[in-house]
N, C-alpha and C. Protein backbone atom coordinates (compact mmCIF):
# COMPACT_ATOMS: atom_id res chain seq x y z
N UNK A 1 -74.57 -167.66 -94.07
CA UNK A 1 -73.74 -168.81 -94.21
C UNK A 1 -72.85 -168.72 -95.46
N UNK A 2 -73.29 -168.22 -96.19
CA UNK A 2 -72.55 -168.59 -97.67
C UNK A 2 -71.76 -166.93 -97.37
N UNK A 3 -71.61 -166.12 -97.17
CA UNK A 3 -70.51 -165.08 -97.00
C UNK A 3 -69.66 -165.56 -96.11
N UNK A 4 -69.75 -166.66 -94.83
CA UNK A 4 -68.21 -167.42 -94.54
C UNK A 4 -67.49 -167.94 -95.15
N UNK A 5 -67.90 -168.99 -96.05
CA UNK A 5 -67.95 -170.11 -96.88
C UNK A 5 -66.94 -169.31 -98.28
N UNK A 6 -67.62 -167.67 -98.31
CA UNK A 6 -66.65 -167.24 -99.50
C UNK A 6 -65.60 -166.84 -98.99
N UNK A 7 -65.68 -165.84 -97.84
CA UNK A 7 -64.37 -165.59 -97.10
C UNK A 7 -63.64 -166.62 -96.54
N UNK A 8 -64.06 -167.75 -96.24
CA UNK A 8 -63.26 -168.59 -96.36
C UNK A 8 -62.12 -169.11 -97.42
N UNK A 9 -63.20 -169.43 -98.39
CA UNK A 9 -62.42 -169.64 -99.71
C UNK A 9 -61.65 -169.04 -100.09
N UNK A 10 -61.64 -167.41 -99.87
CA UNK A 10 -60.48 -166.76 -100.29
C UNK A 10 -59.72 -166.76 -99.32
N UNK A 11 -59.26 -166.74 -97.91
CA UNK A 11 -58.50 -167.10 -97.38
C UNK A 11 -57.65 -168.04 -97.95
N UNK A 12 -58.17 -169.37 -98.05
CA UNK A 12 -57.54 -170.46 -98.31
C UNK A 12 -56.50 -170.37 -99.79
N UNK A 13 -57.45 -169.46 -100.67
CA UNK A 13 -56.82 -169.14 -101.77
C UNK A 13 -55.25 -168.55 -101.93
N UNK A 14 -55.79 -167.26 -100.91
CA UNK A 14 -54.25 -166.38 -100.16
C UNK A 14 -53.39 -167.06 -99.81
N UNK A 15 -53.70 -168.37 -98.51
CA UNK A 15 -52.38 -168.88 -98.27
C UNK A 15 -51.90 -169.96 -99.10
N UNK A 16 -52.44 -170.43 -100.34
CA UNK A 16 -52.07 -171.10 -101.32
C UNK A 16 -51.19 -170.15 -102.70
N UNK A 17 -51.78 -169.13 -102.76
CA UNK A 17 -50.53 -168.38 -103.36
C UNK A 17 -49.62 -167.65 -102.62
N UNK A 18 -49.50 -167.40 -101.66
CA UNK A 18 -48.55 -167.00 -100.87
C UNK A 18 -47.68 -168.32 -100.85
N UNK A 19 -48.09 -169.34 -100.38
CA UNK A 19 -47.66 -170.83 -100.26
C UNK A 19 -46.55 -170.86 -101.71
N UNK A 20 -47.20 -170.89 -102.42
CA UNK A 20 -46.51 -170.91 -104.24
C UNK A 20 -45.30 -169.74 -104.25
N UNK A 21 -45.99 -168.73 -103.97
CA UNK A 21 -44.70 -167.58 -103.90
C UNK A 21 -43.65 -167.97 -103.24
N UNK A 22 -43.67 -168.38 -102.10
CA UNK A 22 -42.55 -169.02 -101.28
C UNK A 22 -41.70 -169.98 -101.99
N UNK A 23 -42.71 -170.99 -102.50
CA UNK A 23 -42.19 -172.27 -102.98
C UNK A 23 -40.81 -171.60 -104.37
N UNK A 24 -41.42 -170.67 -104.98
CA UNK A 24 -40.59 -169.75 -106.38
C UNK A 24 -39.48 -169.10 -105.58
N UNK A 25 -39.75 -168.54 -104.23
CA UNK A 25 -38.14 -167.69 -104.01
C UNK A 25 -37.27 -168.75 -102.87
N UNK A 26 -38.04 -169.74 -103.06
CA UNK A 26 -37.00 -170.66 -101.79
C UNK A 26 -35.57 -171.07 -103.00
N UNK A 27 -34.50 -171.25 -102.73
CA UNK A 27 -33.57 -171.65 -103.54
C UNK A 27 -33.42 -173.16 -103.10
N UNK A 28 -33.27 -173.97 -105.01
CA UNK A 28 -33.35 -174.96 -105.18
C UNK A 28 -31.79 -175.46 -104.48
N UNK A 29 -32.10 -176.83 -104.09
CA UNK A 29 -30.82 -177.48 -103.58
C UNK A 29 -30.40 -178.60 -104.84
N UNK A 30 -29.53 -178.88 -104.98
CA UNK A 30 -29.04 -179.78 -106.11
C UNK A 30 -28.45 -179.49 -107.33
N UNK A 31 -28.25 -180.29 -108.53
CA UNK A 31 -27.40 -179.80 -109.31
C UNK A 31 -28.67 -179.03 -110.43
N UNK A 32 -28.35 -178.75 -111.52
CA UNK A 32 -28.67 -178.74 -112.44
C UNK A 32 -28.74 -179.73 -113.44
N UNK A 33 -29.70 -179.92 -114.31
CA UNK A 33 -30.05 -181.02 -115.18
C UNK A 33 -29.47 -180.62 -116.87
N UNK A 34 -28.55 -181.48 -117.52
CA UNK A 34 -28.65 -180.80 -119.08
C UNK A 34 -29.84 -180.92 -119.72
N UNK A 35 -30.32 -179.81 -120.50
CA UNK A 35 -31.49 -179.60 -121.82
C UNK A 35 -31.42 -180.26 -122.41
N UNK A 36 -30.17 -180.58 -122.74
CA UNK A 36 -30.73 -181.97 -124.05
C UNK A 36 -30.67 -183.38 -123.61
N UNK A 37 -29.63 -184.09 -122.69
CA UNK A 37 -30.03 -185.52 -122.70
C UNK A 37 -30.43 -185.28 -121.23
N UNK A 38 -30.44 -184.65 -120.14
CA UNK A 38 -31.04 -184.86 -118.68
C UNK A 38 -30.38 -185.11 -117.88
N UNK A 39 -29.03 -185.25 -118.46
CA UNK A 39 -28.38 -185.62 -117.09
C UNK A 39 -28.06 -185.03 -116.16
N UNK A 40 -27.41 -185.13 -114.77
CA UNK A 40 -26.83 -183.99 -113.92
C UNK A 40 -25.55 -183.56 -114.25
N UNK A 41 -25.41 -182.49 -114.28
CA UNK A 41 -24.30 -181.59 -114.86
C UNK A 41 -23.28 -181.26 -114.09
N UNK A 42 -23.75 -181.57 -112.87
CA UNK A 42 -22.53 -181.44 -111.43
C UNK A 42 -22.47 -179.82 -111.05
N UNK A 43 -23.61 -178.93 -111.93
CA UNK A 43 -23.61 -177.39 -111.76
C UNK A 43 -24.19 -177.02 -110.93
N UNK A 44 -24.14 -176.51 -109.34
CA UNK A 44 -25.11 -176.22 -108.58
C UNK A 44 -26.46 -175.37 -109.27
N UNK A 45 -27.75 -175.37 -108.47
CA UNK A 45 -28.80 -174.38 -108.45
C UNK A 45 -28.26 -173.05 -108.43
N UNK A 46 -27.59 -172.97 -107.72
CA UNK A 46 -27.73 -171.03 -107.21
C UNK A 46 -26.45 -170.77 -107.94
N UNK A 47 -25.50 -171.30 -108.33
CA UNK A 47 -24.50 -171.14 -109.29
C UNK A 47 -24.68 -170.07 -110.64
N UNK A 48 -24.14 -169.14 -110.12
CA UNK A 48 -24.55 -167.79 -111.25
C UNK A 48 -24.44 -168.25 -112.77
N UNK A 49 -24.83 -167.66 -113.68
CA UNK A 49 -25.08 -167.60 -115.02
C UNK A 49 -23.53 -167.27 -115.44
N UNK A 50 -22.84 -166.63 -114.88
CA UNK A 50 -21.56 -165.96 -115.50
C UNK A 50 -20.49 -166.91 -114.68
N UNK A 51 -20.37 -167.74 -114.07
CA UNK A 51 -19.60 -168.43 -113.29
C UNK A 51 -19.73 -170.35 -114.02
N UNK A 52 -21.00 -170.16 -114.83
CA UNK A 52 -21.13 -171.58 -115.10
C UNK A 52 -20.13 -172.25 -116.44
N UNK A 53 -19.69 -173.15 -116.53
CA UNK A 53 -18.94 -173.18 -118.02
C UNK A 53 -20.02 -174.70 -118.45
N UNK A 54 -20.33 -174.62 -119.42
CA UNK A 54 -21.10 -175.09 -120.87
C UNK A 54 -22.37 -174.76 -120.12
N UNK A 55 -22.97 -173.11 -119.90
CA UNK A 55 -24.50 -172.67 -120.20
C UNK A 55 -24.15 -171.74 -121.19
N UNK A 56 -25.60 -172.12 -122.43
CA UNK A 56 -26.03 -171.62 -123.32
C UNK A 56 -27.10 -170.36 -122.83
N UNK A 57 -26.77 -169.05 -123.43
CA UNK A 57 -28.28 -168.41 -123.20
C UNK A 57 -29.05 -168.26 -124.04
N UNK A 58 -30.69 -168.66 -123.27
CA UNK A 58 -31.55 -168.59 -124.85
C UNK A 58 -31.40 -170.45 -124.47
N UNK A 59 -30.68 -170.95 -123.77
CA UNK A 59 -31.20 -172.24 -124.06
C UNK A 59 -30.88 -173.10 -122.17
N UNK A 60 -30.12 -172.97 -121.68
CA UNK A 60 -29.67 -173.44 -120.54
C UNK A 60 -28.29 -174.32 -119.95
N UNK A 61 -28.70 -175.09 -119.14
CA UNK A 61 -26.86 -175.59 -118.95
C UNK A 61 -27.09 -176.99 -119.74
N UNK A 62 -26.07 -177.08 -119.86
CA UNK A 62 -25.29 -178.51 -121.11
C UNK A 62 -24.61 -179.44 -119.81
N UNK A 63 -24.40 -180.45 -120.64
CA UNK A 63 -23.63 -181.42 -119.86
C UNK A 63 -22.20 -181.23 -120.33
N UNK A 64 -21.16 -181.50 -120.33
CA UNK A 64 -19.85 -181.54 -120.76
C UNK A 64 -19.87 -182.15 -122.75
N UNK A 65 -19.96 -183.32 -122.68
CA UNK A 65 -20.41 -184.37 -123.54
C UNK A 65 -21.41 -183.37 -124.98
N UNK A 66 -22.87 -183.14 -124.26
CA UNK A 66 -23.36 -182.59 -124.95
C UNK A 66 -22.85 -181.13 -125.52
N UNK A 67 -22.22 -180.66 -124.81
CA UNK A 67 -22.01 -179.22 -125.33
C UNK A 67 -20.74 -179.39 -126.64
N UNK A 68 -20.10 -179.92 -126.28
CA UNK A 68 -19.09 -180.41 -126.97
C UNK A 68 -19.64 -181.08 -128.48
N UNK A 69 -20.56 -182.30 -128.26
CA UNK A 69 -21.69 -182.63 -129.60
C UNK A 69 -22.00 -181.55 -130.53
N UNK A 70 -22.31 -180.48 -129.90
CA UNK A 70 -23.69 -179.51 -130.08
C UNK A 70 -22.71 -177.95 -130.66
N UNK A 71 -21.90 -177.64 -129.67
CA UNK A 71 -21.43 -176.77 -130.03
C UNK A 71 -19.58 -176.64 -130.79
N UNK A 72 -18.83 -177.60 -130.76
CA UNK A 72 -17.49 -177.80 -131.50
C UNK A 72 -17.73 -177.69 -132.75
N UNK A 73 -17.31 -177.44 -133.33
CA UNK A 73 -17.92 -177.17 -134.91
C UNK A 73 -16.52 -178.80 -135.14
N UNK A 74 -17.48 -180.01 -136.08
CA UNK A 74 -16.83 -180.99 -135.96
C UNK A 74 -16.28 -180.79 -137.62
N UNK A 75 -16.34 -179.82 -138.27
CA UNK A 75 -15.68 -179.98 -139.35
C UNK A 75 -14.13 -179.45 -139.02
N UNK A 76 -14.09 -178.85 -137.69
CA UNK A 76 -12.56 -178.37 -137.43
C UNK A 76 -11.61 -179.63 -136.87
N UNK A 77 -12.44 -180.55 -136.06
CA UNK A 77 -11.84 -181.99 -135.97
C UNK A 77 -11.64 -183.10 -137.35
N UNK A 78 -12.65 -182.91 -138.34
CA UNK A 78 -12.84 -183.91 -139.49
C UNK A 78 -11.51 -183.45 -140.63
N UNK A 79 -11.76 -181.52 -140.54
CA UNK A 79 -10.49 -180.54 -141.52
C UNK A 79 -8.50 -181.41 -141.00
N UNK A 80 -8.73 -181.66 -139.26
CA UNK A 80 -7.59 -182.30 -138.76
C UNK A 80 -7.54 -183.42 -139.42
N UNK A 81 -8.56 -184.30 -139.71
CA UNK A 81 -8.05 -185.45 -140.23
C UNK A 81 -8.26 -185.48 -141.57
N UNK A 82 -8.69 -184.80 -142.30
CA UNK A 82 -8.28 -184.37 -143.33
C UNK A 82 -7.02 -184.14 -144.04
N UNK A 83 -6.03 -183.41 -143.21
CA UNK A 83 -5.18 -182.45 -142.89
C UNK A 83 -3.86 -183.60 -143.39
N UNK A 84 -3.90 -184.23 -142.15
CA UNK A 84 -3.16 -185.86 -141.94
C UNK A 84 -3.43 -186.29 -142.75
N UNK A 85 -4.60 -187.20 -143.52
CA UNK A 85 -4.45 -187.79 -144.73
C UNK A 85 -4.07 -187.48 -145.69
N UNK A 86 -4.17 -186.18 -146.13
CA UNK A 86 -3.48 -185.49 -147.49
C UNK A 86 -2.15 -185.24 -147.00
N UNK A 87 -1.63 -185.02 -146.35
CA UNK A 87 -0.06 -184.90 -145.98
C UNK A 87 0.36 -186.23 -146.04
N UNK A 88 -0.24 -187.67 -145.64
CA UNK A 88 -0.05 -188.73 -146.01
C UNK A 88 0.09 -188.80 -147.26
N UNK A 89 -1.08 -188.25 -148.18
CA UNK A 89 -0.92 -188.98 -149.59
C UNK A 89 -0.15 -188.33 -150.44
N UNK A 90 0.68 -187.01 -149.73
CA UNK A 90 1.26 -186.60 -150.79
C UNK A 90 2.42 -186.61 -150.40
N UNK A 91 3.11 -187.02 -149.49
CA UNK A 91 4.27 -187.95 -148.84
C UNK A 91 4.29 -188.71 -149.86
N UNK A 92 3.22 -189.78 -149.81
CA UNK A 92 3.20 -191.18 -150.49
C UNK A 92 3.68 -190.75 -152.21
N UNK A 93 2.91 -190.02 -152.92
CA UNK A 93 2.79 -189.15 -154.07
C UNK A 93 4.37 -188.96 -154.26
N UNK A 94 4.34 -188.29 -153.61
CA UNK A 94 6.30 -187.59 -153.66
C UNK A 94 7.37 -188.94 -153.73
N UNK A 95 6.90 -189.54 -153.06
CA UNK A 95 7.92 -191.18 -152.91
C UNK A 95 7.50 -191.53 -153.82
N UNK A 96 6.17 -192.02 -154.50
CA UNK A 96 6.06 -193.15 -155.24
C UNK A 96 6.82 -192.34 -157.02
N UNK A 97 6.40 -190.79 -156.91
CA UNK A 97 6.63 -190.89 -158.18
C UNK A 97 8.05 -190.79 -158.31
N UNK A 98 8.83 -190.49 -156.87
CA UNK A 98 10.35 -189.80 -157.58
C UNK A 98 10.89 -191.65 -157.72
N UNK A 99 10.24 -192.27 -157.01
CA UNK A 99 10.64 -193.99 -157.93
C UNK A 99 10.13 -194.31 -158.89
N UNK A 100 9.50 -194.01 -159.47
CA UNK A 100 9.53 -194.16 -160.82
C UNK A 100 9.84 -193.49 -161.63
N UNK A 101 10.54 -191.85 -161.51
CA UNK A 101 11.30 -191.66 -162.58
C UNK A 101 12.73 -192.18 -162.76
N UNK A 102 12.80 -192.61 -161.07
CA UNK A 102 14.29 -193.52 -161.55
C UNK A 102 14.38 -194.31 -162.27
């Protein structure tokens, strides 16, 4: 009795990892999720690695939003307004002082 009972068990075992194996090479339907906040990314599943725009490797796909957060280096947006204010103040600079040497 108990040598069915094991060959059984391993049967059952087999078609539960076989079962799993399947489940790993079936291709996912839907989008992709971003890594950092979760949202859907509008990037298909089967959508190659070299075809995707904002995936990181070493980390996964981004959302638009996030990648932009994460990867723009924001001192090149802050250097722009930077940029503008000192061209403001030395506009201003240039006017205010050539009136007062008049």
């Amino acid at each position: 009795m108990r040598k069915r009972s094991n060959a059984k068990d391993r049967r059952k075992a087999k078609r539960k990892r076989a079962s799993e194996a399947e489940k790993r090479q079936t291709p996912h339907i839907g989008n992709e999720k971003c890594v950092f906040c979760g949202c859907d990314t509008g990037v298909p599943f089967d959508t190659p690695v070299s075809k995707r725009k904002y995936y990181i490797s070493g980390s996964g796909q981004l959302c638009e939003d996030c990648y932009l957060e994460l990867y723009v280096c924001r001192s090149e947006i802050e250097n722009e307004l930077l940029i503008d204010e000192m061209n403001k103040l030395v506009y201003l600079c240039k006017h205010d002082c050539k009136g007062s040497k008049e």
